[in-house]
PDB file of N, CA and C in Angstrom:
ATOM      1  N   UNK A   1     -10.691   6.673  -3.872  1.00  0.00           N
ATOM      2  CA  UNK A   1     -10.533   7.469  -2.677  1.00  0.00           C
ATOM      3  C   UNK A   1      -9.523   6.796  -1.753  1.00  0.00           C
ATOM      4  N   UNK A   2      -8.560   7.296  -1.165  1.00  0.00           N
ATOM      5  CA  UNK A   2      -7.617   7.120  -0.169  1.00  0.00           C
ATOM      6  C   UNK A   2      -8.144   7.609   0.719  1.00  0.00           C
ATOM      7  N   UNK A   3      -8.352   6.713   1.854  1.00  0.00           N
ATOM      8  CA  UNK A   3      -8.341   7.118   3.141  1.00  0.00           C
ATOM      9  C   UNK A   3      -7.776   6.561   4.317  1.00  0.00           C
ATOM     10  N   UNK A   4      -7.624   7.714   5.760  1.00  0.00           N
ATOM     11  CA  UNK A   4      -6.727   7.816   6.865  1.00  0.00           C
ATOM     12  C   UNK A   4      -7.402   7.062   7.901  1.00  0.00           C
ATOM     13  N   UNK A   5      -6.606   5.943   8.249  1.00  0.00           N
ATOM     14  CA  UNK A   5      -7.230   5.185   9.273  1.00  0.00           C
ATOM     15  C   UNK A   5      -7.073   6.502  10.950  1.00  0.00           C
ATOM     16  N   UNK A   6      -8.015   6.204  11.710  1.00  0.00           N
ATOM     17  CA  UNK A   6      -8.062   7.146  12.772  1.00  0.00           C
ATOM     18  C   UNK A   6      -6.562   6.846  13.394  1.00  0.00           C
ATOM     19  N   UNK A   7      -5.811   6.102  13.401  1.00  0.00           N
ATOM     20  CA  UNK A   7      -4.631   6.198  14.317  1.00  0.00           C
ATOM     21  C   UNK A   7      -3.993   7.141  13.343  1.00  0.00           C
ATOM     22  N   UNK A   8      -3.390   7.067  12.313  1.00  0.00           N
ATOM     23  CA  UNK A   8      -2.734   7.768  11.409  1.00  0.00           C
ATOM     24  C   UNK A   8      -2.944   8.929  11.254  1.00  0.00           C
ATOM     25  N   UNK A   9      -4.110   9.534  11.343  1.00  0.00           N
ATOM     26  CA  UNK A   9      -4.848  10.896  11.822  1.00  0.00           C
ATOM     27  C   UNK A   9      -4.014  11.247  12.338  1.00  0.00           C
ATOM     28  N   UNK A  10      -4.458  10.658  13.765  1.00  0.00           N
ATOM     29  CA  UNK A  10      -3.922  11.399  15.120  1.00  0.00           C
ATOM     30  C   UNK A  10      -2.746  11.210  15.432  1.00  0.00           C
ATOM     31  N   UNK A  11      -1.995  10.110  14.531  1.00  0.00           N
ATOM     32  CA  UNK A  11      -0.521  10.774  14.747  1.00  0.00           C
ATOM     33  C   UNK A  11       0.042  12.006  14.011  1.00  0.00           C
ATOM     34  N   UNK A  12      -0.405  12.219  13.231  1.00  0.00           N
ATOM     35  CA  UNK A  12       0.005  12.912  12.035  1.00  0.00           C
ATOM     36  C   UNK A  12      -0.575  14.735  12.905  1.00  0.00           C
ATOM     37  N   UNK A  13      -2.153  14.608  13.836  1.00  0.00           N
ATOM     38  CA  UNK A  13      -2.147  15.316  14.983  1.00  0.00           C
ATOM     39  C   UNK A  13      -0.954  15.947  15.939  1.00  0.00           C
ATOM     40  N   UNK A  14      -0.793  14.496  16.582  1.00  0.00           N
ATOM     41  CA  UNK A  14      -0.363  14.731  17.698  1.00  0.00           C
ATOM     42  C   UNK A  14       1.605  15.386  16.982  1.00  0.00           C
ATOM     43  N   UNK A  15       1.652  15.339  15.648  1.00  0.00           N
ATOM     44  CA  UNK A  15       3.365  15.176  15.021  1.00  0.00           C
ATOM     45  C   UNK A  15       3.162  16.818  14.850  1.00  0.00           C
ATOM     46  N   UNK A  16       2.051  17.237  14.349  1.00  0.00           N
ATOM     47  CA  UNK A  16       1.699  18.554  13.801  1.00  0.00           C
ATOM     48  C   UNK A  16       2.358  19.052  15.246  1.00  0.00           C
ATOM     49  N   UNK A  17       1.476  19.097  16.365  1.00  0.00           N
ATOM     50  CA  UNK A  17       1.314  19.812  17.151  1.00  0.00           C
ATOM     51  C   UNK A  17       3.232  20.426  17.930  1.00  0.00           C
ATOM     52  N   UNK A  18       3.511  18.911  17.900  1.00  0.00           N
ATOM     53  CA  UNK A  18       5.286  18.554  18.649  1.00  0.00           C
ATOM     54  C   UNK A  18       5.481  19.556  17.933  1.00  0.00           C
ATOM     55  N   UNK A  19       5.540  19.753  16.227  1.00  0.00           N
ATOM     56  CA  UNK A  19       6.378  20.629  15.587  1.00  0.00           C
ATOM     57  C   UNK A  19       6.152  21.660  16.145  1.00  0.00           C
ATOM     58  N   UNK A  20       4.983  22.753  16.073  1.00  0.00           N
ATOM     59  CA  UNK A  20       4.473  23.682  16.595  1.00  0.00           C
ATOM     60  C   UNK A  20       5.436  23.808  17.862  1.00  0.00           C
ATOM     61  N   UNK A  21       5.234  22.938  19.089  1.00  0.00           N
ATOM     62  CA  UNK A  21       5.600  23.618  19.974  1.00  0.00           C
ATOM     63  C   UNK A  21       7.457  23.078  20.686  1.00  0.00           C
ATOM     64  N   UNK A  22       7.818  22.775  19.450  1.00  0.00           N
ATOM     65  CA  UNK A  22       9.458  22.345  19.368  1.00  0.00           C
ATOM     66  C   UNK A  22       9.951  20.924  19.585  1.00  0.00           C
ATOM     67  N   UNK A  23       9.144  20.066  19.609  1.00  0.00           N
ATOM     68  CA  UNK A  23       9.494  18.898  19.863  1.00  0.00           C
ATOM     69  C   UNK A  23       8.817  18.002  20.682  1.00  0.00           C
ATOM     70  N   UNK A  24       8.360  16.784  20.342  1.00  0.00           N
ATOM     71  CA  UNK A  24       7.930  15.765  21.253  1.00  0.00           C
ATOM     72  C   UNK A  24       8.096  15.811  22.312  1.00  0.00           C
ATOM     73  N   UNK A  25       8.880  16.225  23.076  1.00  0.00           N
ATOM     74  CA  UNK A  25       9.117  16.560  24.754  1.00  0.00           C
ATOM     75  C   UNK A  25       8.230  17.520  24.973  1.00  0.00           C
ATOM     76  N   UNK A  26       7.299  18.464  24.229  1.00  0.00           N
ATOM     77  CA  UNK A  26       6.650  19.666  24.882  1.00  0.00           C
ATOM     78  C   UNK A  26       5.567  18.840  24.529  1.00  0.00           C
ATOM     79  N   UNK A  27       4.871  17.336  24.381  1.00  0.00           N
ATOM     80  CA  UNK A  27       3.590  17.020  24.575  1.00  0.00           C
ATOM     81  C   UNK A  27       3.332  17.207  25.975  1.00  0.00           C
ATOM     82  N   UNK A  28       2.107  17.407  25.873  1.00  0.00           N
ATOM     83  CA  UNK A  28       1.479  16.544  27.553  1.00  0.00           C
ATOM     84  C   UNK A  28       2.045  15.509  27.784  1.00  0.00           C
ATOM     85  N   UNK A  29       2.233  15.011  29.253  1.00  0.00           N
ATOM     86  CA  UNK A  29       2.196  13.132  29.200  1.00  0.00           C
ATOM     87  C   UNK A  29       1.488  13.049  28.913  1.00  0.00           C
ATOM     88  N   UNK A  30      -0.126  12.911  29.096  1.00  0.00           N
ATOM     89  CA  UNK A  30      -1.637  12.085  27.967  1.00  0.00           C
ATOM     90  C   UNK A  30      -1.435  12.216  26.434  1.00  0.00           C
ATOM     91  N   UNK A  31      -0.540  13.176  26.148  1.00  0.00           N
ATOM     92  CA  UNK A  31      -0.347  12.740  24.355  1.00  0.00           C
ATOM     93  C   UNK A  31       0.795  12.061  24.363  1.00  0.00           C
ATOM     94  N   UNK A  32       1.568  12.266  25.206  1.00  0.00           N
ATOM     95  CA  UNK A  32       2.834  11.300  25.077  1.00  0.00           C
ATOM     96  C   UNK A  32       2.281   9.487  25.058  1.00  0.00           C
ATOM     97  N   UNK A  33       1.587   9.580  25.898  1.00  0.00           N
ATOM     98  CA  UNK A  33       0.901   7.900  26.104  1.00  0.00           C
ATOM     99  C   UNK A  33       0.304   7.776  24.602  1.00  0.00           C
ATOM    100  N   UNK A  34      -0.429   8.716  24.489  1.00  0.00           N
ATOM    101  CA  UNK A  34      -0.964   8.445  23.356  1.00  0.00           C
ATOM    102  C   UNK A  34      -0.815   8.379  21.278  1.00  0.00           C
ATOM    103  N   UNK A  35       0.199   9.095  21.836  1.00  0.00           N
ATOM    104  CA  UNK A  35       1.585   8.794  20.841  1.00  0.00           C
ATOM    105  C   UNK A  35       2.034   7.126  20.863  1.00  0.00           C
ATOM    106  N   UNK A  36       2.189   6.840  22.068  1.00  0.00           N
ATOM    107  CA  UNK A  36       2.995   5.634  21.810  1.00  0.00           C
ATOM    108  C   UNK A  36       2.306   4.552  21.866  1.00  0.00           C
ATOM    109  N   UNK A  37       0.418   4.392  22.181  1.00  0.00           N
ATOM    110  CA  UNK A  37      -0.494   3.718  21.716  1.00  0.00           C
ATOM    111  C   UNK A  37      -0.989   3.432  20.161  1.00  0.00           C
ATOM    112  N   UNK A  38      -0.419   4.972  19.569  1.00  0.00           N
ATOM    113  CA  UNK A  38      -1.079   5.147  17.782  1.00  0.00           C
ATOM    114  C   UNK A  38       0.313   4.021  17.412  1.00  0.00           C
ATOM    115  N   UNK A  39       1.231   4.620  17.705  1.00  0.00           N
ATOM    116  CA  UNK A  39       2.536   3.999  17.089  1.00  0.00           C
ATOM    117  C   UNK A  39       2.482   2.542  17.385  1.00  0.00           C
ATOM    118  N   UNK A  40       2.080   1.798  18.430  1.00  0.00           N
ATOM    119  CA  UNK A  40       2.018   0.384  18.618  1.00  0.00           C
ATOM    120  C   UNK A  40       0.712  -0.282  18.023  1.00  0.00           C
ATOM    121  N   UNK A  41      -0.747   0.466  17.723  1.00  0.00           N
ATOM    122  CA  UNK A  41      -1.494   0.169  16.571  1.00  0.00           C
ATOM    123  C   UNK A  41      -1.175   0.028  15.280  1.00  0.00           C
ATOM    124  N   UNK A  42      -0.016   0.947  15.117  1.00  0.00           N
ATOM    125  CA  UNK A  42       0.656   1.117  14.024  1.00  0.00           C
ATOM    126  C   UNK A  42       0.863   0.061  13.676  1.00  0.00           C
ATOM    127  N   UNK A  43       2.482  -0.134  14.348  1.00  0.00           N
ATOM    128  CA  UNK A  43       3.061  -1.502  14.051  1.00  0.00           C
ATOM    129  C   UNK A  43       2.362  -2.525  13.888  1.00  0.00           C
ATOM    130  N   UNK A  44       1.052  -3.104  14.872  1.00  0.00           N
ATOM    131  CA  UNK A  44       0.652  -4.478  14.639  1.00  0.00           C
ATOM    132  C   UNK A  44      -0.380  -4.513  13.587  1.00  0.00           C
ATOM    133  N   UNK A  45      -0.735  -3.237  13.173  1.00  0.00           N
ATOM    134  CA  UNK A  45      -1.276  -3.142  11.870  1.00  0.00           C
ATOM    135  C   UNK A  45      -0.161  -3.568  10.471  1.00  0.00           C
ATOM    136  N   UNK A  46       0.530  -2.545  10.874  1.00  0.00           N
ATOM    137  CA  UNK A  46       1.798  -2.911   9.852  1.00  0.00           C
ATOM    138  C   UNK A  46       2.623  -4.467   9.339  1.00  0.00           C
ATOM    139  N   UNK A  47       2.233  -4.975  10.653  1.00  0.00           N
ATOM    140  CA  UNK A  47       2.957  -6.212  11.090  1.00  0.00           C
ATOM    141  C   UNK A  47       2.427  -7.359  10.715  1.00  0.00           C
ATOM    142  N   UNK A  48       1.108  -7.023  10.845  1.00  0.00           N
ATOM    143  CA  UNK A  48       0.043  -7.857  10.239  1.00  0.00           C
ATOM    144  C   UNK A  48       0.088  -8.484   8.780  1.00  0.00           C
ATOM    145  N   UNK A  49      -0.153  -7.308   7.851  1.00  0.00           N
ATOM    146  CA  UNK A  49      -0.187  -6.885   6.785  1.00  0.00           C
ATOM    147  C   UNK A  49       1.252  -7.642   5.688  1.00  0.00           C
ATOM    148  N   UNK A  50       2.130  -7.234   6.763  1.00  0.00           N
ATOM    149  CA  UNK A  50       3.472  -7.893   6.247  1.00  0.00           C
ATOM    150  C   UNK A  50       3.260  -8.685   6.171  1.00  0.00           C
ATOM    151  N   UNK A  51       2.971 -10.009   7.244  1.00  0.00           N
ATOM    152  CA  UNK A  51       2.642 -11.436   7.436  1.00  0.00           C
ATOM    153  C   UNK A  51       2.111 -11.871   6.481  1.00  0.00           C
ATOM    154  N   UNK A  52       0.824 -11.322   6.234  1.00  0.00           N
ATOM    155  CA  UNK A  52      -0.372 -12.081   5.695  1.00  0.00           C
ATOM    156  C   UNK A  52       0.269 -11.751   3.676  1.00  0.00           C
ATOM    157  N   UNK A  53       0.844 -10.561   3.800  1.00  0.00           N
ATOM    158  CA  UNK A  53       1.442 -10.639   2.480  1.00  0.00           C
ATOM    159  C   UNK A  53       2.577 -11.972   1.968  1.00  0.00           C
ATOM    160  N   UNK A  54       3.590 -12.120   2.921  1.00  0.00           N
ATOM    161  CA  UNK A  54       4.915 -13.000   2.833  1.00  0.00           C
ATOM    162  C   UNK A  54       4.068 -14.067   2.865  1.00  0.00           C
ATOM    163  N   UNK A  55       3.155 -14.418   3.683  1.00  0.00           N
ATOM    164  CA  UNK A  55       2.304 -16.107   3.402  1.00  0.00           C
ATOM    165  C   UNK A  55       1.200 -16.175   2.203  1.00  0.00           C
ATOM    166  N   UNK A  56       1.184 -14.766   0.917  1.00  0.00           N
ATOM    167  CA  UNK A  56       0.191 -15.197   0.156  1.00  0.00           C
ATOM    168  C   UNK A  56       1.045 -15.108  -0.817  1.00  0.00           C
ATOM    169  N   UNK A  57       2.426 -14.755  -0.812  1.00  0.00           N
ATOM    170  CA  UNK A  57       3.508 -14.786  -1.647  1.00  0.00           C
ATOM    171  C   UNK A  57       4.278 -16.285  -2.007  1.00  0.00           C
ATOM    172  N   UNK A  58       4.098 -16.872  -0.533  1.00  0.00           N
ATOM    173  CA  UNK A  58       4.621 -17.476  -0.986  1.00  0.00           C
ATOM    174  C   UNK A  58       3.413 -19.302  -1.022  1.00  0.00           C
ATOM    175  N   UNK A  59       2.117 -18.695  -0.396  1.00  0.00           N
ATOM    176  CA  UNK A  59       1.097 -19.896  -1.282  1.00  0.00           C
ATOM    177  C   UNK A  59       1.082 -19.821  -2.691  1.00  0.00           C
ATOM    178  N   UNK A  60       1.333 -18.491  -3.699  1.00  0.00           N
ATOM    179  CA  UNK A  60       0.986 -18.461  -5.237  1.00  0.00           C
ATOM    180  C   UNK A  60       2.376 -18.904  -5.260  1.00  0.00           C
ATOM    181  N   UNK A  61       3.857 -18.646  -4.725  1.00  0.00           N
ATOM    182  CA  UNK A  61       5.142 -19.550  -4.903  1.00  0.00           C
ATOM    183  C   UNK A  61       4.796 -21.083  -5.133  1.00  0.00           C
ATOM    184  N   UNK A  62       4.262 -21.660  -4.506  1.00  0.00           N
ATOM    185  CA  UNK A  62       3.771 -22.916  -4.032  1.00  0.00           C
ATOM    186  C   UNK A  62       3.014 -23.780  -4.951  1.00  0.00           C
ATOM    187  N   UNK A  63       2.201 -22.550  -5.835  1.00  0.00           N
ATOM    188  CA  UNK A  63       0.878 -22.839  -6.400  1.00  0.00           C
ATOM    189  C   UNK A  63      -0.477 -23.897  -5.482  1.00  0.00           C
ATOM    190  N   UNK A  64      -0.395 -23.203  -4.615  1.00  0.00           N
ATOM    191  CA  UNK A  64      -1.912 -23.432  -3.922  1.00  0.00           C
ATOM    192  C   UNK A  64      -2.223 -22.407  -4.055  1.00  0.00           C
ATOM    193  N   UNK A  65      -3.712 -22.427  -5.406  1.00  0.00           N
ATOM    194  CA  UNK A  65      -4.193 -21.084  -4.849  1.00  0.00           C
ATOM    195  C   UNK A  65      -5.289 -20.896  -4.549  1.00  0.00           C
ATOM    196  N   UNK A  66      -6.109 -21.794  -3.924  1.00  0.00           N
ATOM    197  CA  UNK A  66      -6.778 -21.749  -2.361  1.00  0.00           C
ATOM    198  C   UNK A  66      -6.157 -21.155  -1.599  1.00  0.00           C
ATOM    199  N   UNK A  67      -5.147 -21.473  -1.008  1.00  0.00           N
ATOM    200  CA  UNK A  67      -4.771 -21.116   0.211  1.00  0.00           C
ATOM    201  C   UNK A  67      -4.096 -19.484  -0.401  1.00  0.00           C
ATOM    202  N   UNK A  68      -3.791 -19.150  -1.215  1.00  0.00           N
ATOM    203  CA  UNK A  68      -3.585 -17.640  -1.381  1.00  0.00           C
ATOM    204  C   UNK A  68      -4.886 -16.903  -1.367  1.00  0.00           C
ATOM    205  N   UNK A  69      -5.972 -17.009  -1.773  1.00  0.00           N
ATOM    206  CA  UNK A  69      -7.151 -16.831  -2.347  1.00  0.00           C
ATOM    207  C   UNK A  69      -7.675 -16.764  -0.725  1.00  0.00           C
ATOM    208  N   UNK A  70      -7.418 -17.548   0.427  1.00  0.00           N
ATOM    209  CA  UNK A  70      -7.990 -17.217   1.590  1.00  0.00           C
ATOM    210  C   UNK A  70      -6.974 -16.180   2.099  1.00  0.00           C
ATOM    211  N   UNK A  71      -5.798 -16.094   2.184  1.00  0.00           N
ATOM    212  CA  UNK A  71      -4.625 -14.822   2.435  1.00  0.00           C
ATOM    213  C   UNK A  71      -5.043 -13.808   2.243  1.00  0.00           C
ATOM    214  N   UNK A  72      -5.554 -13.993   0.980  1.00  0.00           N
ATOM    215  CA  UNK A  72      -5.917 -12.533   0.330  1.00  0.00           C
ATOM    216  C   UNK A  72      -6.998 -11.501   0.884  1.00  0.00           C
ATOM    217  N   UNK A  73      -8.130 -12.899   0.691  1.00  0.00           N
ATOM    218  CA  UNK A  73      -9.488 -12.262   1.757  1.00  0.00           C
ATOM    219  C   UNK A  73      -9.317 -11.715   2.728  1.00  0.00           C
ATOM    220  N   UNK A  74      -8.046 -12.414   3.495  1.00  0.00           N
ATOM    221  CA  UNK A  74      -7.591 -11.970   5.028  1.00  0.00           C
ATOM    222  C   UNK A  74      -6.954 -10.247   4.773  1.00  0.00           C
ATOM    223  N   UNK A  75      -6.389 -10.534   3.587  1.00  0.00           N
ATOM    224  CA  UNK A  75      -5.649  -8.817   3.771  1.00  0.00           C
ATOM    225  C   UNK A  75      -7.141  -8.015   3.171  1.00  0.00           C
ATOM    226  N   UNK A  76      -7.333  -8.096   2.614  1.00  0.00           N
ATOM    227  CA  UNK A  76      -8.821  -7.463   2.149  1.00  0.00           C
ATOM    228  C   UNK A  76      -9.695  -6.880   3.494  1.00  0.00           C
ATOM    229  N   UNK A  77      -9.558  -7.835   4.230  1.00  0.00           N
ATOM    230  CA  UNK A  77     -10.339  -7.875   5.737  1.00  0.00           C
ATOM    231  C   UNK A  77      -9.597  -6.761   6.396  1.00  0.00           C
ATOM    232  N   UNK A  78      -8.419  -6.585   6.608  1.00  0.00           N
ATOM    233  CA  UNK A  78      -7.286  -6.018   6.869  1.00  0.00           C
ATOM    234  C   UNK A  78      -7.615  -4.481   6.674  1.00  0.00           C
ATOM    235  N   UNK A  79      -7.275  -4.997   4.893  1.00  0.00           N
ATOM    236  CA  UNK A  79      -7.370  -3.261   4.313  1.00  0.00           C
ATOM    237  C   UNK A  79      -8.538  -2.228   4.603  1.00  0.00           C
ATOM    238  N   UNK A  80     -10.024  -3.082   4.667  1.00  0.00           N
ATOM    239  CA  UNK A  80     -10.783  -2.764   4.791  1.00  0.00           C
ATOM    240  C   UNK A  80     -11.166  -1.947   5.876  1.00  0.00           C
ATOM    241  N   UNK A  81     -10.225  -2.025   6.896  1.00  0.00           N
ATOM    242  CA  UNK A  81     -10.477  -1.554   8.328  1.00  0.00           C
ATOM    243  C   UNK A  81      -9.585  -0.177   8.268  1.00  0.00           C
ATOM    244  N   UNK A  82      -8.877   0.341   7.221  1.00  0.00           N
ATOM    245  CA  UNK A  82      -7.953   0.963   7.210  1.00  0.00           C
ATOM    246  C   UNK A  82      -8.574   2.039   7.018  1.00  0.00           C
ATOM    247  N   UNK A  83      -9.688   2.406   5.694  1.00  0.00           N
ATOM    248  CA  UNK A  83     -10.202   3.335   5.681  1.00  0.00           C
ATOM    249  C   UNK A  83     -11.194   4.178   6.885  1.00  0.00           C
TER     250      UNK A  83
END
């Protein structure tokens, strides 16, 4: 099963709706804010994810794999919140 973390929802909401009514400029301001709250969850979700990938890439580079083996858990922890 794939599933939509609630920010991704509601952007995918709030993107529906812009289309509908011609463009991101015809939100409310309260969806406009809230547009640009999903999108900055976004990123440090995104951002995260990157990180914790490039440092378990390059502990199995390294061959510590303890220290990948805790990376991993960390993205696991990560992913887990996604659904």
């Amino acid at each position: 099963m794939i599933g939509i973390h609630p920010v991704h929802r509601r952007l995918a909401e709030l993107t529906h709706k812009a289309k509908l009514l011609g463009g991101y400029h015809f939100l409310l301001q309260d969806e406009k804010l809230e547009l640009d709250h999903c999108l900055a969850v976004n990123f440090d979700l995104v951002f995260k994810l990157d990180c914790l990938k490039s440092l378990a890439f390059v502990a199995h580079d390294s061959g510590d794999m303890e220290w990948q083996q805790d990376i991993c858990a960390k993205i696991e922890q990560v992913e887990s919140k996604l659904l």
